[in-house]
Protein backbone atom coordinates (compact mmCIF):
# COMPACT_ATOMS: atom_id res chain seq x y z
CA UNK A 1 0.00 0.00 0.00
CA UNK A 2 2.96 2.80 0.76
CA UNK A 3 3.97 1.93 -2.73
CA UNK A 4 1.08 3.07 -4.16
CA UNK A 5 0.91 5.47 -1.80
CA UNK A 6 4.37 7.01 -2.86
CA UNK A 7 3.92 6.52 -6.48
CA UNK A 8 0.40 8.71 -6.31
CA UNK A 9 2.26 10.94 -4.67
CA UNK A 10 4.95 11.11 -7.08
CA UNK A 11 2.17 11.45 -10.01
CA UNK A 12 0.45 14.64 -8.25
CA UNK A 13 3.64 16.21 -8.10
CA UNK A 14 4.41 15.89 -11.34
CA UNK A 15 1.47 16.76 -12.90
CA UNK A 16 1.61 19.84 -10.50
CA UNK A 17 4.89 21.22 -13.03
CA UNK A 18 2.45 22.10 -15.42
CA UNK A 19 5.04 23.97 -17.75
CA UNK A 20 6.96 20.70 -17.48
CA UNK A 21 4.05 18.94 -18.56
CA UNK A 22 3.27 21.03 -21.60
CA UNK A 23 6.80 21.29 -22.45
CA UNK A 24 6.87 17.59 -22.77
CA UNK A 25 3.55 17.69 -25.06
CA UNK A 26 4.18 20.66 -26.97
CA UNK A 27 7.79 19.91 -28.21
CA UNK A 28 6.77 16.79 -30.20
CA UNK A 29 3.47 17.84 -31.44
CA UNK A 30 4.92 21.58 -33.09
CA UNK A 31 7.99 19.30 -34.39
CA UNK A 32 5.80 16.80 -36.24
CA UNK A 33 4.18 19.81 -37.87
CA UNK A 34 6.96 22.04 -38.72
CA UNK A 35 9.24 18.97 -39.93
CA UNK A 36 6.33 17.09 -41.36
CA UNK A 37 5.12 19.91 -43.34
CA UNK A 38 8.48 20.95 -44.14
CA UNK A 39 9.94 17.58 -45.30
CA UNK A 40 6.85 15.83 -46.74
CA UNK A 41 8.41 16.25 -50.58
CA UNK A 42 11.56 14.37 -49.10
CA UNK A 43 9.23 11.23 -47.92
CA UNK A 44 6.95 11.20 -51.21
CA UNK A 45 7.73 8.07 -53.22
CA UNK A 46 6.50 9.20 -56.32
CA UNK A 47 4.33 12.00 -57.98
CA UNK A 48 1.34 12.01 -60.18
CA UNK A 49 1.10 12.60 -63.40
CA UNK A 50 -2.18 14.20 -64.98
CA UNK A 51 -3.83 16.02 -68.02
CA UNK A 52 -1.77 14.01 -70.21
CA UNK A 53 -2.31 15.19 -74.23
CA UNK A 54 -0.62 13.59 -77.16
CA UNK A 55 -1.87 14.09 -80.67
CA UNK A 56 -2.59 11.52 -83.29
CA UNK A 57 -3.16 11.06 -86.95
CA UNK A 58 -5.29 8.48 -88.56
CA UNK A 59 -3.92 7.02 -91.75
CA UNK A 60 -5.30 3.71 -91.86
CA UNK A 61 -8.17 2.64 -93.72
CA UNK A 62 -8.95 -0.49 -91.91
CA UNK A 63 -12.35 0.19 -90.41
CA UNK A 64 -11.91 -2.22 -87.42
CA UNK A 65 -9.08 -0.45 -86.19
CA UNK A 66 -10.74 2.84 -86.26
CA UNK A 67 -13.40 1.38 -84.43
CA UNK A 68 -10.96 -0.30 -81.52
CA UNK A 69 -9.37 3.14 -81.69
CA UNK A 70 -12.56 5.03 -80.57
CA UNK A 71 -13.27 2.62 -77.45
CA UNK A 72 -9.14 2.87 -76.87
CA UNK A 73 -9.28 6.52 -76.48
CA UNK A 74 -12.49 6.77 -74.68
CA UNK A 75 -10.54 4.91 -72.26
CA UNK A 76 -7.66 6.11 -71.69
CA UNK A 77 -9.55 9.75 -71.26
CA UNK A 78 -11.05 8.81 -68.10
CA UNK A 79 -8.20 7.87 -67.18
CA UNK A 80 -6.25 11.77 -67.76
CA UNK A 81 -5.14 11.09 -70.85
CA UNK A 82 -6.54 12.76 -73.86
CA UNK A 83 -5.75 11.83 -77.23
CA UNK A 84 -5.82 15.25 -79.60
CA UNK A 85 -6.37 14.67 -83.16
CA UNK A 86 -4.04 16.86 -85.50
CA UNK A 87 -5.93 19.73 -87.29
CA UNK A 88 -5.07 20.22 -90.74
CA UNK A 89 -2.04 22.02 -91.29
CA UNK A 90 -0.50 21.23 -88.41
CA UNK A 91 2.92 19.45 -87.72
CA UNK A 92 2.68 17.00 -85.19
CA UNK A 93 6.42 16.78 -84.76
CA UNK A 94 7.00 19.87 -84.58
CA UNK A 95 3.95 20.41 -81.73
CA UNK A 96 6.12 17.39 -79.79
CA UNK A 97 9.44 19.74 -80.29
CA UNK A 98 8.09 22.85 -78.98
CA UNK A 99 6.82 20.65 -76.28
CA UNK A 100 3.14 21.65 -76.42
CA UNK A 101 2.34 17.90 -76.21
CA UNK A 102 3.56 15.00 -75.12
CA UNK A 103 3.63 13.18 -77.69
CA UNK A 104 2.63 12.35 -81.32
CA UNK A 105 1.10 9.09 -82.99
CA UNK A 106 0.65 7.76 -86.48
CA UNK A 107 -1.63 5.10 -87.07
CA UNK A 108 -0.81 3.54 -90.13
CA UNK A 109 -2.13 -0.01 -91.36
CA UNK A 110 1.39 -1.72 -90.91
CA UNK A 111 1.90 -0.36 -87.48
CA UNK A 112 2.08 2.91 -85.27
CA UNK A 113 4.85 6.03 -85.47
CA UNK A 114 6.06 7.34 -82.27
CA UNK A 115 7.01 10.44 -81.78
CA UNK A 116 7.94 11.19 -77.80
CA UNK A 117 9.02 14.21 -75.91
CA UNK A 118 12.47 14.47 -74.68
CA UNK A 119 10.99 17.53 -71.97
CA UNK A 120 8.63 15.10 -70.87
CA UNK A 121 10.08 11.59 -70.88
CA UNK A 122 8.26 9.70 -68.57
CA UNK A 123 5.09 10.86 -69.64
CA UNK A 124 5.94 9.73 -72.95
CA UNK A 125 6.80 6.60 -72.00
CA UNK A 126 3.39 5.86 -70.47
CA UNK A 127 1.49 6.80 -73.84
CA UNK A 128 4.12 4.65 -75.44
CA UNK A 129 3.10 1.94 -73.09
CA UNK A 130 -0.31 2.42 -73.96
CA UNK A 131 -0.35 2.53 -77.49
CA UNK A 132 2.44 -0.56 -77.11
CA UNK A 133 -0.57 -2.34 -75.72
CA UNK A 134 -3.17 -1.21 -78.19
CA UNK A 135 -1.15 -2.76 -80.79
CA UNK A 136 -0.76 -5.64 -79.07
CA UNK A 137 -4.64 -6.08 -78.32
CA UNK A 138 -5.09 -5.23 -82.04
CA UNK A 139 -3.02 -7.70 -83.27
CA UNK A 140 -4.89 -10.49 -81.23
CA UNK A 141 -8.24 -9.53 -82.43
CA UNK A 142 -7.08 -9.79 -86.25
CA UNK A 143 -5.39 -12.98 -85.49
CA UNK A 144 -8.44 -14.39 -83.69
CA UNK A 145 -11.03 -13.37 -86.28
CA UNK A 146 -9.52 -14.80 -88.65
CA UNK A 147 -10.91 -18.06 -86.83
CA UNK A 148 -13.81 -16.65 -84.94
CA UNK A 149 -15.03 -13.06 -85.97
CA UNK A 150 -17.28 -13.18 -82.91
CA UNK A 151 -14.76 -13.42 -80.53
CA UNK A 152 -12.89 -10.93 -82.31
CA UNK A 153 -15.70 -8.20 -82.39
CA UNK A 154 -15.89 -9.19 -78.14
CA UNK A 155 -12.57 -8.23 -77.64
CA UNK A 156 -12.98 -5.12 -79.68
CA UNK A 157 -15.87 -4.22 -77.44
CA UNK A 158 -14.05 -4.76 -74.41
CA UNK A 159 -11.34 -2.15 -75.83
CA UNK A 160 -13.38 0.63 -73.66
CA UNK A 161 -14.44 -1.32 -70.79
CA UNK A 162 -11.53 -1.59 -68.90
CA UNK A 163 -8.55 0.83 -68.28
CA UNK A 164 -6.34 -1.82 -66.56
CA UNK A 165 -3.51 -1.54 -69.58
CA UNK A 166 -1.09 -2.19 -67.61
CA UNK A 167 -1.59 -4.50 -64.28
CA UNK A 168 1.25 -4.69 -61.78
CA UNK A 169 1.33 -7.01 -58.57
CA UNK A 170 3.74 -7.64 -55.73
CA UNK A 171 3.96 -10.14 -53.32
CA UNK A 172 4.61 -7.33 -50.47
CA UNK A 173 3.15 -3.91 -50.65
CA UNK A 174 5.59 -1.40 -50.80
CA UNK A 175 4.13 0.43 -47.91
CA UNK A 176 6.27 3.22 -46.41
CA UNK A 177 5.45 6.23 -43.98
CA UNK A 178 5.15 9.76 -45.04
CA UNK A 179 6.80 12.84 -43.31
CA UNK A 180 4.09 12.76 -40.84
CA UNK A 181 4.11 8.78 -40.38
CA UNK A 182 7.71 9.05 -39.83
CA UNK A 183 8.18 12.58 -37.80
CA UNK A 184 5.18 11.01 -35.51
CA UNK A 185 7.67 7.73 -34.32
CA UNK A 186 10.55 9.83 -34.77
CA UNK A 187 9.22 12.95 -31.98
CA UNK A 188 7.50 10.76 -29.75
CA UNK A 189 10.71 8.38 -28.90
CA UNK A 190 12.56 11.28 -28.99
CA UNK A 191 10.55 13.01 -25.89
CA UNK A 192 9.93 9.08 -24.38
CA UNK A 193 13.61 9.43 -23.82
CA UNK A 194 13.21 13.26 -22.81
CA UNK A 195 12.16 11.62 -19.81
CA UNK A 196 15.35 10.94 -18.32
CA UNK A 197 15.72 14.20 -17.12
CA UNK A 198 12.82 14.61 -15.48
CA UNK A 199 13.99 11.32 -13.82
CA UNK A 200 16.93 12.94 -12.76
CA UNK A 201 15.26 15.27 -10.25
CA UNK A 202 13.67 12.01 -8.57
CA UNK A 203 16.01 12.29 -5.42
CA UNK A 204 17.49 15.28 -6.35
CA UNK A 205 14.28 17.86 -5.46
CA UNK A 206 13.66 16.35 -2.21
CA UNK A 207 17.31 17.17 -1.44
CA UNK A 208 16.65 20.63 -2.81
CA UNK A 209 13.49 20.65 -1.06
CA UNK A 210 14.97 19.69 1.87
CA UNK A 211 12.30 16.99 2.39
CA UNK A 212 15.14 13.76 1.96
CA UNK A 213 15.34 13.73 5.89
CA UNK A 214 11.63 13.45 6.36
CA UNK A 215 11.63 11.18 3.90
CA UNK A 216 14.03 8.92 5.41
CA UNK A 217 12.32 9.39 8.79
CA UNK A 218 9.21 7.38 7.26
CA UNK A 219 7.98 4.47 8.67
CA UNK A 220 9.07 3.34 5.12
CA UNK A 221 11.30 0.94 3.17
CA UNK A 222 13.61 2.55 1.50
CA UNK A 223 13.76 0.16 -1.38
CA UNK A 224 9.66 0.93 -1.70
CA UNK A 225 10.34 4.73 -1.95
CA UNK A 226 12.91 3.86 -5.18
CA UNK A 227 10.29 1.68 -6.73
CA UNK A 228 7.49 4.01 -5.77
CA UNK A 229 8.87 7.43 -7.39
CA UNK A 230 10.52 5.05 -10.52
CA UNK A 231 6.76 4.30 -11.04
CA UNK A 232 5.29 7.38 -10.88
CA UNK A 233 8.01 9.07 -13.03
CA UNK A 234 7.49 6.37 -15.58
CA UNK A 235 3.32 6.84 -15.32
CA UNK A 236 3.51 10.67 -16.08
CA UNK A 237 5.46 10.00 -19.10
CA UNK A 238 3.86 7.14 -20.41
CA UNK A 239 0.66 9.24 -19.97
CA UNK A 240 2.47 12.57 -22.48
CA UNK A 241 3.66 9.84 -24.84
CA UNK A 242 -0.01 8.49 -25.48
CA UNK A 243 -1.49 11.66 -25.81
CA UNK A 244 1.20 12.31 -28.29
CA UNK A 245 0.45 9.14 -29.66
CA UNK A 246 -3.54 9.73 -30.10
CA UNK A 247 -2.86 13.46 -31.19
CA UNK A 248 -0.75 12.49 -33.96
CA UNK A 249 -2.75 9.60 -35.42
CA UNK A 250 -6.21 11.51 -35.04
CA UNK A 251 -5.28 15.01 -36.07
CA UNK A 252 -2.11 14.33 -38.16
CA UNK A 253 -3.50 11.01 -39.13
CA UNK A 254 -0.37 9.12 -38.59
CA UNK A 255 0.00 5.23 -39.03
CA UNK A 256 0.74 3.53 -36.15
CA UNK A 257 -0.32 0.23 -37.52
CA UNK A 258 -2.11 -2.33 -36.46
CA UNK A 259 0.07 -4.06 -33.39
CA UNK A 260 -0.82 -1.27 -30.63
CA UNK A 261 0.12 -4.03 -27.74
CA UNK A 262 3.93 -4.17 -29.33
CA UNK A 263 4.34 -0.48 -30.13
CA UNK A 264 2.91 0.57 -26.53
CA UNK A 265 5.52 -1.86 -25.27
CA UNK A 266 8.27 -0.96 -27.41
CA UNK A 267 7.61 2.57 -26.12
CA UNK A 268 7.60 1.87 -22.33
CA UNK A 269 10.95 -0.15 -22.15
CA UNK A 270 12.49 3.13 -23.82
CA UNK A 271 11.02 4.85 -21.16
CA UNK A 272 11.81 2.47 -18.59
CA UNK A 273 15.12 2.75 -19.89
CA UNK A 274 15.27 6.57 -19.53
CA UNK A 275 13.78 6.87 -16.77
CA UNK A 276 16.60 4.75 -15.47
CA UNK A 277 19.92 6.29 -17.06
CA UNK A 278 18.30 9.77 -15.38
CA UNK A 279 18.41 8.55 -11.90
CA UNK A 280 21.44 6.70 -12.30
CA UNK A 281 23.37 9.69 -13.40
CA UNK A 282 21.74 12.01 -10.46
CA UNK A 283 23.90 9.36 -8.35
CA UNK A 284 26.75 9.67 -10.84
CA UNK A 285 27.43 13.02 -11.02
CA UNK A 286 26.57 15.88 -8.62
CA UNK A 287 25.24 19.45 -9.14
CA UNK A 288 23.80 20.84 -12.45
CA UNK A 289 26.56 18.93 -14.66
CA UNK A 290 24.42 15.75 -14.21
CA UNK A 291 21.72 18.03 -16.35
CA UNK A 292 24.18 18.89 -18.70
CA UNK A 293 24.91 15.31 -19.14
CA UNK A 294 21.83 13.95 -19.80
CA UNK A 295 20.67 16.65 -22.46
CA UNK A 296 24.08 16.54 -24.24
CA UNK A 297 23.14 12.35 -24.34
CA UNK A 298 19.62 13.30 -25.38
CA UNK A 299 20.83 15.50 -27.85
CA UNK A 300 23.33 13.06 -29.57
CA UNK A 301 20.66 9.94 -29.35
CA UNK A 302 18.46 11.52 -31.20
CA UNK A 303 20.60 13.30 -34.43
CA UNK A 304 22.19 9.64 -34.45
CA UNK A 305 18.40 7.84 -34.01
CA UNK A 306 16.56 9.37 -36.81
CA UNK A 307 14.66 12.14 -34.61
CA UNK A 308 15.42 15.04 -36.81
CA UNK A 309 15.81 13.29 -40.43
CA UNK A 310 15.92 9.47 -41.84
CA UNK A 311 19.26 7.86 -41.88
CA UNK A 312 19.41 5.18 -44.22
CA UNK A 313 22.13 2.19 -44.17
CA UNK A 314 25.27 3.67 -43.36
CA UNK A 315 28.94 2.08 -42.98
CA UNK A 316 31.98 2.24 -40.66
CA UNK A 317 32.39 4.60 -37.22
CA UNK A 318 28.88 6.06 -38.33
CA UNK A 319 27.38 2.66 -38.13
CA UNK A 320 28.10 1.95 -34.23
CA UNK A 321 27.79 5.27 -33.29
CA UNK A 322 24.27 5.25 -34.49
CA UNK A 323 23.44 1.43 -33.30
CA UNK A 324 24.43 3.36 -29.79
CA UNK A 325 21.64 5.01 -29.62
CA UNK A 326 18.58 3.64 -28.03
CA UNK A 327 16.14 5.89 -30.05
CA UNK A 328 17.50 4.29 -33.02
CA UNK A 329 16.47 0.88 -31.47
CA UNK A 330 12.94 2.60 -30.65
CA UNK A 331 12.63 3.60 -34.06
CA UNK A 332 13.73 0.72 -36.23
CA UNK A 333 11.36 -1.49 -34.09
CA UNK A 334 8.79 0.86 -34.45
CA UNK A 335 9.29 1.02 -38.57
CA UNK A 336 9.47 -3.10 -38.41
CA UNK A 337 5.81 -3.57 -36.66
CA UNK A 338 4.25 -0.82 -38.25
CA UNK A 339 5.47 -0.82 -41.91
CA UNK A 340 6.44 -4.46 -42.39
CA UNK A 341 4.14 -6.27 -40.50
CA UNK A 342 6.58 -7.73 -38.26
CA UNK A 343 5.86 -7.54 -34.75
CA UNK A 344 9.13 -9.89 -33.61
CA UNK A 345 10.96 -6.92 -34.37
CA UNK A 346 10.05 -5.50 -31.31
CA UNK A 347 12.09 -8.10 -29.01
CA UNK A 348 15.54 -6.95 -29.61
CA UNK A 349 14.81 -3.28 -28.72
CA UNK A 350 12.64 -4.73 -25.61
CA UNK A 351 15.32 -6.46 -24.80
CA UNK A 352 18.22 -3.90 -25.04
CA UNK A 353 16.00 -1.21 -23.07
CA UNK A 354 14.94 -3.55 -20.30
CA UNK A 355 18.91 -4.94 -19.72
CA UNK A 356 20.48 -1.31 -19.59
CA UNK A 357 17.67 -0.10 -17.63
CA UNK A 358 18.14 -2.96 -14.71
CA UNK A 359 21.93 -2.26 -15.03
CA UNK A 360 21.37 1.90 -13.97
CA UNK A 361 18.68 0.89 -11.27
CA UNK A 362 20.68 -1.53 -10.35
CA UNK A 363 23.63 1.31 -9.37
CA UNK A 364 20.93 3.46 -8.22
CA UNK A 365 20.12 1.28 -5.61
CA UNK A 366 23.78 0.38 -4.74
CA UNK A 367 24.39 4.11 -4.61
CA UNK A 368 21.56 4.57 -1.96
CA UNK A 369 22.81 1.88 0.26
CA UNK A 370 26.35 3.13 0.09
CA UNK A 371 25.10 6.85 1.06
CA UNK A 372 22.61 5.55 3.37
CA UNK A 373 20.38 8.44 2.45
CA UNK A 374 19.01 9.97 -1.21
């Protein structure tokens, strides 16, 4: 019962530092914004193309194809690409130089003439693409009707039914986070492991306070007051990191995925974890350079963890230095169950965070024993 007792007590007091509070909610929220907003070009796989135009002369006299032609460009239209016919008088190859279209077709009775844009390459490509697979379709309607015109005049038909001209498939999606899907992991392990300096004032503000004698004078187990302020400290800022959590997928929409129970966990070992390295450098180092410490830590963990832009694969010194950081851990566990479906990716980190974070209570406690007071 004076565990709970102490840890309530702990909570309350914490809560009471409202700028400390907001601080810790604030900070991530306005940098998931500001670098979401900023960086979201950096995180977009690809761009859309629209309003496509590419003009086209008829020079065949084969009524069938003039017919499959119709349906093909109905099709492709609602699809944002409009096929222009050329007016009389005017050079098609010369429109496609001057790069008022994207390209410029010839449909002859041996075949199609391509003319693409060099301005606009990919665009031209897809019309190529297109018309690669109008031909194609062509051809396999005059081959079949040669057999069966019926079947022949059915796929002609079908020529405007269906704008699937090209059909790709994967065995994995390639599903990836945008600014905001990645800026929302990225800040919020970045202020879980803010936490550690709150956690370094544990012991240290009673001191301050001059409330560590009372405290010792307690009827109390000293081993419950540790366990009792380490819980509240970790409650409080479990309690900012899901708000941040919930803020950022219902107002910024970020994907958290669909393995909550993993993330949440992956999220409280880091903050075990500060919590932990906080108090055990308030027993490490005395006076206001344990602050300095810790932030200078903080500071470095999260440049080398991802918090302020992605870092890919990288080789050599820059390698361990950033596989040192436990907000790299955080975050490449966090990409793993989110964005590849792969919730065993969560272990490792778990584990890491939970190990280091026995090790520092573990001299926290051997500290206190040693001093015989906090």
């Amino acid at each position: 019962m004076n565990l709970w007792n102490i840890a309530i007590k702990e909570i309350r007091s914490d809560l009471r530092d409202r700028r400390t509070f907001l601080f810790m909610l604030a900070l991530p929220i306005t940098l998931m914004l500001i670098l979401g907003a900023a960086l979201s070009n950096a995180f977009t796989p690809g761009h859309s193309i629209e309003n496509m135009q590419f003009l086209y002369k008829t020079n065949t006299t084969d009524p069938n194809m003039l017919i499959y032609w119709e349906h093909f460009t109905e099709a492709i239209k609602q699809e944002g690409v409009t096929a222009v016919p050329v007016d009389a008088g005017m050079d098609g190859v010369e429109e496609v130089r001057a790069n008022r279209f994207t390209a410029y077709a010839i449909l002859e009775d041996d075949g199609i003439t391509f003319y693409g844009s060099n301005k606009y390459p990919l665009e031209s490509n897809i019309v190529q693409g297109m018309l690669t697979a109008f031909a194609d379709r062509f051809s396999l309607a005059t081959a079949v009707f040669q057999v069966d015109p019926s079947a022949a005049k059915s796929i002609l038909v079908r020529a405007g039914q269906s704008s699937d001209f090209i059909r790709e498939m994967s065995l994995q999606a390639d599903k990836k986070p945008g600014s905001f899907d990645y800026y929302a992991i990225a800040m919020t392990t970045m202020m879980a492991f803010y936490s550690a300096i709150s956690a370094l004032y544990l012991f240290r503000s009673e001191r301050i306070r001059n409330t560590a004698v009372r405290l010792m004078a307690a009827p109390v187990s000293k081993s419950v007051i540790f366990v009792g302020k380490i819980i509240g400290c970790t409650f409080v800022n479990f309690l900012c990191v899901l708000i941040v959590i919930l803020f950022s997928k219902f107002v910024y929409h970020a994907d958290w995925g669909n393995h909550y129970g993993m993330v949440v966990l992956v999220l409280l070992t880091e903050l075990l974890l500060a919590v932990s390295v906080g108090l055990g450098v308030s027993f490490l180092i005395q006076g206001e350079g344990a602050r300095a410490v810790v932030l200078i830590f903080t500071q470095i963990s999260s440049f080398l963890g991802g918090a302020y832009f992605p870092i890919g694969d990288v080789e050599g010194v820059l390698d361990i230095l950033t596989n040192l950081s436990p907000i790299r851990w955080a975050n490449l566990a966090l990409m793993q169950i989110i964005y590849a479906d792969n919730p065993s990716a969560a272990w490792p980190a778990i584990g890491l965070n939970t190990s280091i974070a026995l090790v520092f209570l573990f001299f926290a406690s051997i500290s206190i024993r040693k001093r015989g007071a906090f």
